[in-house]
C-alpha atoms as a PDB file:
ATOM      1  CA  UNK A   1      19.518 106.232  -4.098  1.00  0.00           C
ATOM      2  CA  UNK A   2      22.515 108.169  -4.078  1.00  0.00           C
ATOM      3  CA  UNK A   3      26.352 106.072  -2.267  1.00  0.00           C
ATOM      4  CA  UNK A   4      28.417 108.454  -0.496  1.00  0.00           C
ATOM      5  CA  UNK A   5      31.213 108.535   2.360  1.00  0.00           C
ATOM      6  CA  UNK A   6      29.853 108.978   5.577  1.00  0.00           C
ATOM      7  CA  UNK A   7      29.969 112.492   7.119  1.00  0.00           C
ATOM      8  CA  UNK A   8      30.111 113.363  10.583  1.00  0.00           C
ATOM      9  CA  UNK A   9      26.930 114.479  10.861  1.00  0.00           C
ATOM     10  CA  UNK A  10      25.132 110.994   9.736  1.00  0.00           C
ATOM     11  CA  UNK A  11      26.367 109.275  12.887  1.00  0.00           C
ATOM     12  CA  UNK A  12      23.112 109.554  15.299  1.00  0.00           C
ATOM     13  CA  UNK A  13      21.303 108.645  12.022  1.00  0.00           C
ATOM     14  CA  UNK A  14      23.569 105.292  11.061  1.00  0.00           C
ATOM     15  CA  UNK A  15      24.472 104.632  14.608  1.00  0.00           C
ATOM     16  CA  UNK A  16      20.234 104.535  15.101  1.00  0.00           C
ATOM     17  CA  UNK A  17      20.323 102.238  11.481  1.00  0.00           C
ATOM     18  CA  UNK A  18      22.948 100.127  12.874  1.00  0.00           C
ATOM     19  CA  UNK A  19      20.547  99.134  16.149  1.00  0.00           C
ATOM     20  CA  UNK A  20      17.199  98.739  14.288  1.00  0.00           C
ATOM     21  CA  UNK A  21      18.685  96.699  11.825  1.00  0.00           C
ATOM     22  CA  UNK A  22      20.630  94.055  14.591  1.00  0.00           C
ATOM     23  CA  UNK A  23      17.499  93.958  16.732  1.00  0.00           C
ATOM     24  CA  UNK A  24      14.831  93.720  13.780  1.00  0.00           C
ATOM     25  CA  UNK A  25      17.030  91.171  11.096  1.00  0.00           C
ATOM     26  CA  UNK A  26      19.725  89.389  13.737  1.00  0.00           C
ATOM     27  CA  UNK A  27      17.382  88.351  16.457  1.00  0.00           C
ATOM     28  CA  UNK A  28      16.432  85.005  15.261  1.00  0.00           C
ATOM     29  CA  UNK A  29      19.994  84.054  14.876  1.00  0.00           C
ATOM     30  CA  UNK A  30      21.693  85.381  17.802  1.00  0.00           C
ATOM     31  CA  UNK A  31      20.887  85.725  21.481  1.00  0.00           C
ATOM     32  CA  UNK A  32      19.687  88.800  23.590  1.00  0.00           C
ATOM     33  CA  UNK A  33      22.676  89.055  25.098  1.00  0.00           C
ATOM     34  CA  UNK A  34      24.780  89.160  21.728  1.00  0.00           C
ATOM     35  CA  UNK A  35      22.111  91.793  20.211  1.00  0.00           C
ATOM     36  CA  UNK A  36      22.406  93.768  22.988  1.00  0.00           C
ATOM     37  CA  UNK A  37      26.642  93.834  22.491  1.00  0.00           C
ATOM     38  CA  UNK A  38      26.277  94.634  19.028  1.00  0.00           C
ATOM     39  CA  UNK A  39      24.263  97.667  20.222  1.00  0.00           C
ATOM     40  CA  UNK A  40      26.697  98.969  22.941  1.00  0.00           C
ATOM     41  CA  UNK A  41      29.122  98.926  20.058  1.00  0.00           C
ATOM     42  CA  UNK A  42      26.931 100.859  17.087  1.00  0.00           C
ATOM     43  CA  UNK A  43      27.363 104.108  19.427  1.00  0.00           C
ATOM     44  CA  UNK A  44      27.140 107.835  17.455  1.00  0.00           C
ATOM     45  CA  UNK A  45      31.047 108.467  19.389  1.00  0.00           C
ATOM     46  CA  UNK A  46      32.351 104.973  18.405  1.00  0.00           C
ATOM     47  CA  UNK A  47      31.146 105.597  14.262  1.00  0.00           C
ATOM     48  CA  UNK A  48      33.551 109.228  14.637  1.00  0.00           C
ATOM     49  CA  UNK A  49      36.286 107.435  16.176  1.00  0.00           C
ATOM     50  CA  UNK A  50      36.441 104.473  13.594  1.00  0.00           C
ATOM     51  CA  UNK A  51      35.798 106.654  10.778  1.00  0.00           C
ATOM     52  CA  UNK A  52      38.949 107.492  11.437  1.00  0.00           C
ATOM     53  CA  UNK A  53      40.808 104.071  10.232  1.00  0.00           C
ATOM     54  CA  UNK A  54      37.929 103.209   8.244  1.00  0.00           C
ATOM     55  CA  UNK A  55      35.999 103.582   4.842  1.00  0.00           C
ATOM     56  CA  UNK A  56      32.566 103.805   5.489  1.00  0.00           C
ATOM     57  CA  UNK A  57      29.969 104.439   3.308  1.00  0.00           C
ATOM     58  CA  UNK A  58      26.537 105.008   3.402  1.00  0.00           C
ATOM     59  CA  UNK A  59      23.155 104.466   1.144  1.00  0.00           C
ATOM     60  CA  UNK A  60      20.975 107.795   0.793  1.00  0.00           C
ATOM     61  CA  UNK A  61      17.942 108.775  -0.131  1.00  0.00           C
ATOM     62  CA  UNK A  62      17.406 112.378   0.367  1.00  0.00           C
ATOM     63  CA  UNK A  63      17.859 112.991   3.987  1.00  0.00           C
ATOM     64  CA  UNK A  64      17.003 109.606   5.047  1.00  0.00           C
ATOM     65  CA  UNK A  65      20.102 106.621   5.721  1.00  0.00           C
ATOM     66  CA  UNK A  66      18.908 103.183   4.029  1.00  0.00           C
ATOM     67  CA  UNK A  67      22.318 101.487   4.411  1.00  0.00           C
ATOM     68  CA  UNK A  68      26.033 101.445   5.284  1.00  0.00           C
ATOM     69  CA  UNK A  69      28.818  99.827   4.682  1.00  0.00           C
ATOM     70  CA  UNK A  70      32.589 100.037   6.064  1.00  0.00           C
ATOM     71  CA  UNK A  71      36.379  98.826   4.646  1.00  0.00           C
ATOM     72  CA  UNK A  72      39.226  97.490   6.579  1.00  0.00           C
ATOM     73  CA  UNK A  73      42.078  96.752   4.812  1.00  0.00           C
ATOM     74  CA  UNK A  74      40.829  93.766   3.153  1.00  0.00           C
ATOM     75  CA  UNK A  75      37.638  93.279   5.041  1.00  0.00           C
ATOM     76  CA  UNK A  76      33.965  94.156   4.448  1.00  0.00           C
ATOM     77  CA  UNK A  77      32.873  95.334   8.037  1.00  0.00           C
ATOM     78  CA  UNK A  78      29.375  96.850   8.868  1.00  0.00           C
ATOM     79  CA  UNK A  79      26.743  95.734   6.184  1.00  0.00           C
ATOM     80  CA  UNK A  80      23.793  97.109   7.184  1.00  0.00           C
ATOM     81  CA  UNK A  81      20.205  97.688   5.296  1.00  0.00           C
ATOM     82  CA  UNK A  82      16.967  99.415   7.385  1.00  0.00           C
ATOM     83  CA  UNK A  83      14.608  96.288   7.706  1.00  0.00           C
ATOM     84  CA  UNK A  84      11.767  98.282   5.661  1.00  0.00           C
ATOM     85  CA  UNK A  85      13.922  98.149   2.250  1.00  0.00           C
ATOM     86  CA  UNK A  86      15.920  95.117   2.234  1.00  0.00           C
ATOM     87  CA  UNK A  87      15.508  92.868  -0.416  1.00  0.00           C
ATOM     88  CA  UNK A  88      15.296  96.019  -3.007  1.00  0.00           C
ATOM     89  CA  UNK A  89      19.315  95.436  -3.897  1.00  0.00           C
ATOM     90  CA  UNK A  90      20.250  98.117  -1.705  1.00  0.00           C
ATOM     91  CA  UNK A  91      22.695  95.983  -0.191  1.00  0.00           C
ATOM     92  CA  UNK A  92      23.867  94.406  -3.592  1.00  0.00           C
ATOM     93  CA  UNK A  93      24.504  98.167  -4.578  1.00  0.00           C
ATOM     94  CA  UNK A  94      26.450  98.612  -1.382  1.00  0.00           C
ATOM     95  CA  UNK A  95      28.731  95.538  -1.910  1.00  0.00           C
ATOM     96  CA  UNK A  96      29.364  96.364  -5.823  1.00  0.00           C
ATOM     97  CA  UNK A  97      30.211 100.253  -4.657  1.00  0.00           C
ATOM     98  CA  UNK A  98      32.856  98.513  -2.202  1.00  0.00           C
ATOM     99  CA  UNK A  99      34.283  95.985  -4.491  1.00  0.00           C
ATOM    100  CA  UNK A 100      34.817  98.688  -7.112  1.00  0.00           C
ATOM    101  CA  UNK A 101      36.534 101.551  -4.577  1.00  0.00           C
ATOM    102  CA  UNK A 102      38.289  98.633  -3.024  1.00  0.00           C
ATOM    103  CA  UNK A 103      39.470  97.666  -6.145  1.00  0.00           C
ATOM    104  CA  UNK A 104      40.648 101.329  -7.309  1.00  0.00           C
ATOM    105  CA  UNK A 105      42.516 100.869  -3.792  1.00  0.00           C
ATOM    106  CA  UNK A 106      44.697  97.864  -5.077  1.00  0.00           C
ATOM    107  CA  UNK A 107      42.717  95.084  -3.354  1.00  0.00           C
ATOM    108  CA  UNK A 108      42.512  91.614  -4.888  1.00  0.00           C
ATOM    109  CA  UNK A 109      40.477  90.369  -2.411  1.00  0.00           C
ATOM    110  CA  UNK A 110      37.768  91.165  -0.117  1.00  0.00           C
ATOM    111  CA  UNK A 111      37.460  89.044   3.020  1.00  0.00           C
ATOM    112  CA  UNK A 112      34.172  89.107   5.426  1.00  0.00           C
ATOM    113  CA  UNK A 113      32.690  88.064   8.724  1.00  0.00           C
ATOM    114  CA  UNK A 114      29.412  87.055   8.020  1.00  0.00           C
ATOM    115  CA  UNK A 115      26.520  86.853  10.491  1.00  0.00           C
ATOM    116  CA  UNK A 116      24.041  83.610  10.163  1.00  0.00           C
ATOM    117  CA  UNK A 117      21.766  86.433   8.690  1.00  0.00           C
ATOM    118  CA  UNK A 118      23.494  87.005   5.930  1.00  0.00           C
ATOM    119  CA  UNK A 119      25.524  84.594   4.994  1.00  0.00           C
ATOM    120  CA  UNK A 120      23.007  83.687   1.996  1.00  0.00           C
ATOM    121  CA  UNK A 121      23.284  87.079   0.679  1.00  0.00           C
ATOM    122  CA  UNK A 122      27.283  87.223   0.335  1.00  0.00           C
ATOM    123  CA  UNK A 123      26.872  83.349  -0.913  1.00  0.00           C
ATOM    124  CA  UNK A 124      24.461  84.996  -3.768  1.00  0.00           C
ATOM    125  CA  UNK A 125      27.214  87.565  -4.503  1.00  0.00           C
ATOM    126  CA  UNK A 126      29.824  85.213  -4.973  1.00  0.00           C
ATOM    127  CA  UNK A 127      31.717  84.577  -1.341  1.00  0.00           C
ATOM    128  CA  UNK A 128      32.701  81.823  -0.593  1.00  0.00           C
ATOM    129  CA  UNK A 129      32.904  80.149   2.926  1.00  0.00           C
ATOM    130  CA  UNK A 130      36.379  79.873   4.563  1.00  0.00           C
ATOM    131  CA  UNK A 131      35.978  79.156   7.671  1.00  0.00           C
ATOM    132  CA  UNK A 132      33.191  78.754  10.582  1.00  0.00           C
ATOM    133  CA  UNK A 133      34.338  79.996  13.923  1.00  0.00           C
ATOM    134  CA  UNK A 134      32.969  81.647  17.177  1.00  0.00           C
ATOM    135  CA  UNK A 135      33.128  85.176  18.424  1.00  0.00           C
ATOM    136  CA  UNK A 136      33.024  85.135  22.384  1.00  0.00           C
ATOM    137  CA  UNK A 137      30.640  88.129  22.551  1.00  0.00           C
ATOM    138  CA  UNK A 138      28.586  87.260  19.685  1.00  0.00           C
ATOM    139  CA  UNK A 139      28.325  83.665  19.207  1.00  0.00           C
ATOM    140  CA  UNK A 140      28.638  81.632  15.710  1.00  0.00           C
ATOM    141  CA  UNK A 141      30.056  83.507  12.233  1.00  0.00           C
ATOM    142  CA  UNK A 142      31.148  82.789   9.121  1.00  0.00           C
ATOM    143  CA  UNK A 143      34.414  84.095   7.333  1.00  0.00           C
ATOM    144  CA  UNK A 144      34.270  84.421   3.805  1.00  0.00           C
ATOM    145  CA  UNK A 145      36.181  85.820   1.054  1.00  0.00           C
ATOM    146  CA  UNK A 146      35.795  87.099  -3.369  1.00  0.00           C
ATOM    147  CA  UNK A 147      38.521  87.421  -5.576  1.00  0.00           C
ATOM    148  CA  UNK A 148      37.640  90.872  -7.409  1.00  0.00           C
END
């Protein structure tokens, strides 16, 4: 598995990653109608245009997209592994990749805004829990934050 920037031409590839993994992993925590907003977002168009003011990476494996993750300023944004391969530290991998580039990039600390899906996982990896608050298209999250 091989961590690169994401190109221009991976977009119908992640943006198709993006929706299998909401609708597969975030469906027993969230409602139809906040899967289905998280979808209209994770568009091929809308991954150009923020790759413009944003870091993203993604997780390779010849050809084929396994993962992704994106950098904000501060915050981890986009965390994404295909259903079929998480929990085989792809999206440890992804994390450690950010905190190290983030940290070449002057950062201290990394802030995030977990889902109830994954909120575990960034707990395992050291985050800690700042706050609980409500997005209006969403529902429920958790903001969290690592010193690195």
């Amino acid at each position: 598995m091989k961590i690169r920037k994401f190109l221009q031409s991976d977009a119908t590839k992640l943006s198709k990653l993006m929706k299998e993994t909401v609708i597969k992993s975030n469906s027993k925590d969230y409602s139809k109608e906040a899967i289905q907003c998280l979808c209209d977002e994770y568009v091929p168009e809308r991954l150009l245009k923020d790759s413009e003011r944003m870091h993203i990476f993604v997780a390779s494996e010849e050809s084929k997209l396994l993962g992704t993750i994106s950098l904000v300023g501060d915050r981890i944004s986009r965390m994404f592994v295909l259903p079929k391969v998480q929990g085989k530290k792809i999206g440890s991998k992804l994390i450690k990749y950010l905190e190290q580039f983030a940290a070449k990039e002057g950062k201290t600390i990394l802030r995030v805004r977990s889902s109830l899906t994954a909120y575990g996982f960034y707990q395992k990896l050291g985050y800690q829990k700042t706050r609980r608050a409500s997005n209006k298209f969403v529902g429920p999250i958790i903001w969290m934050k690592k010193e690195i």
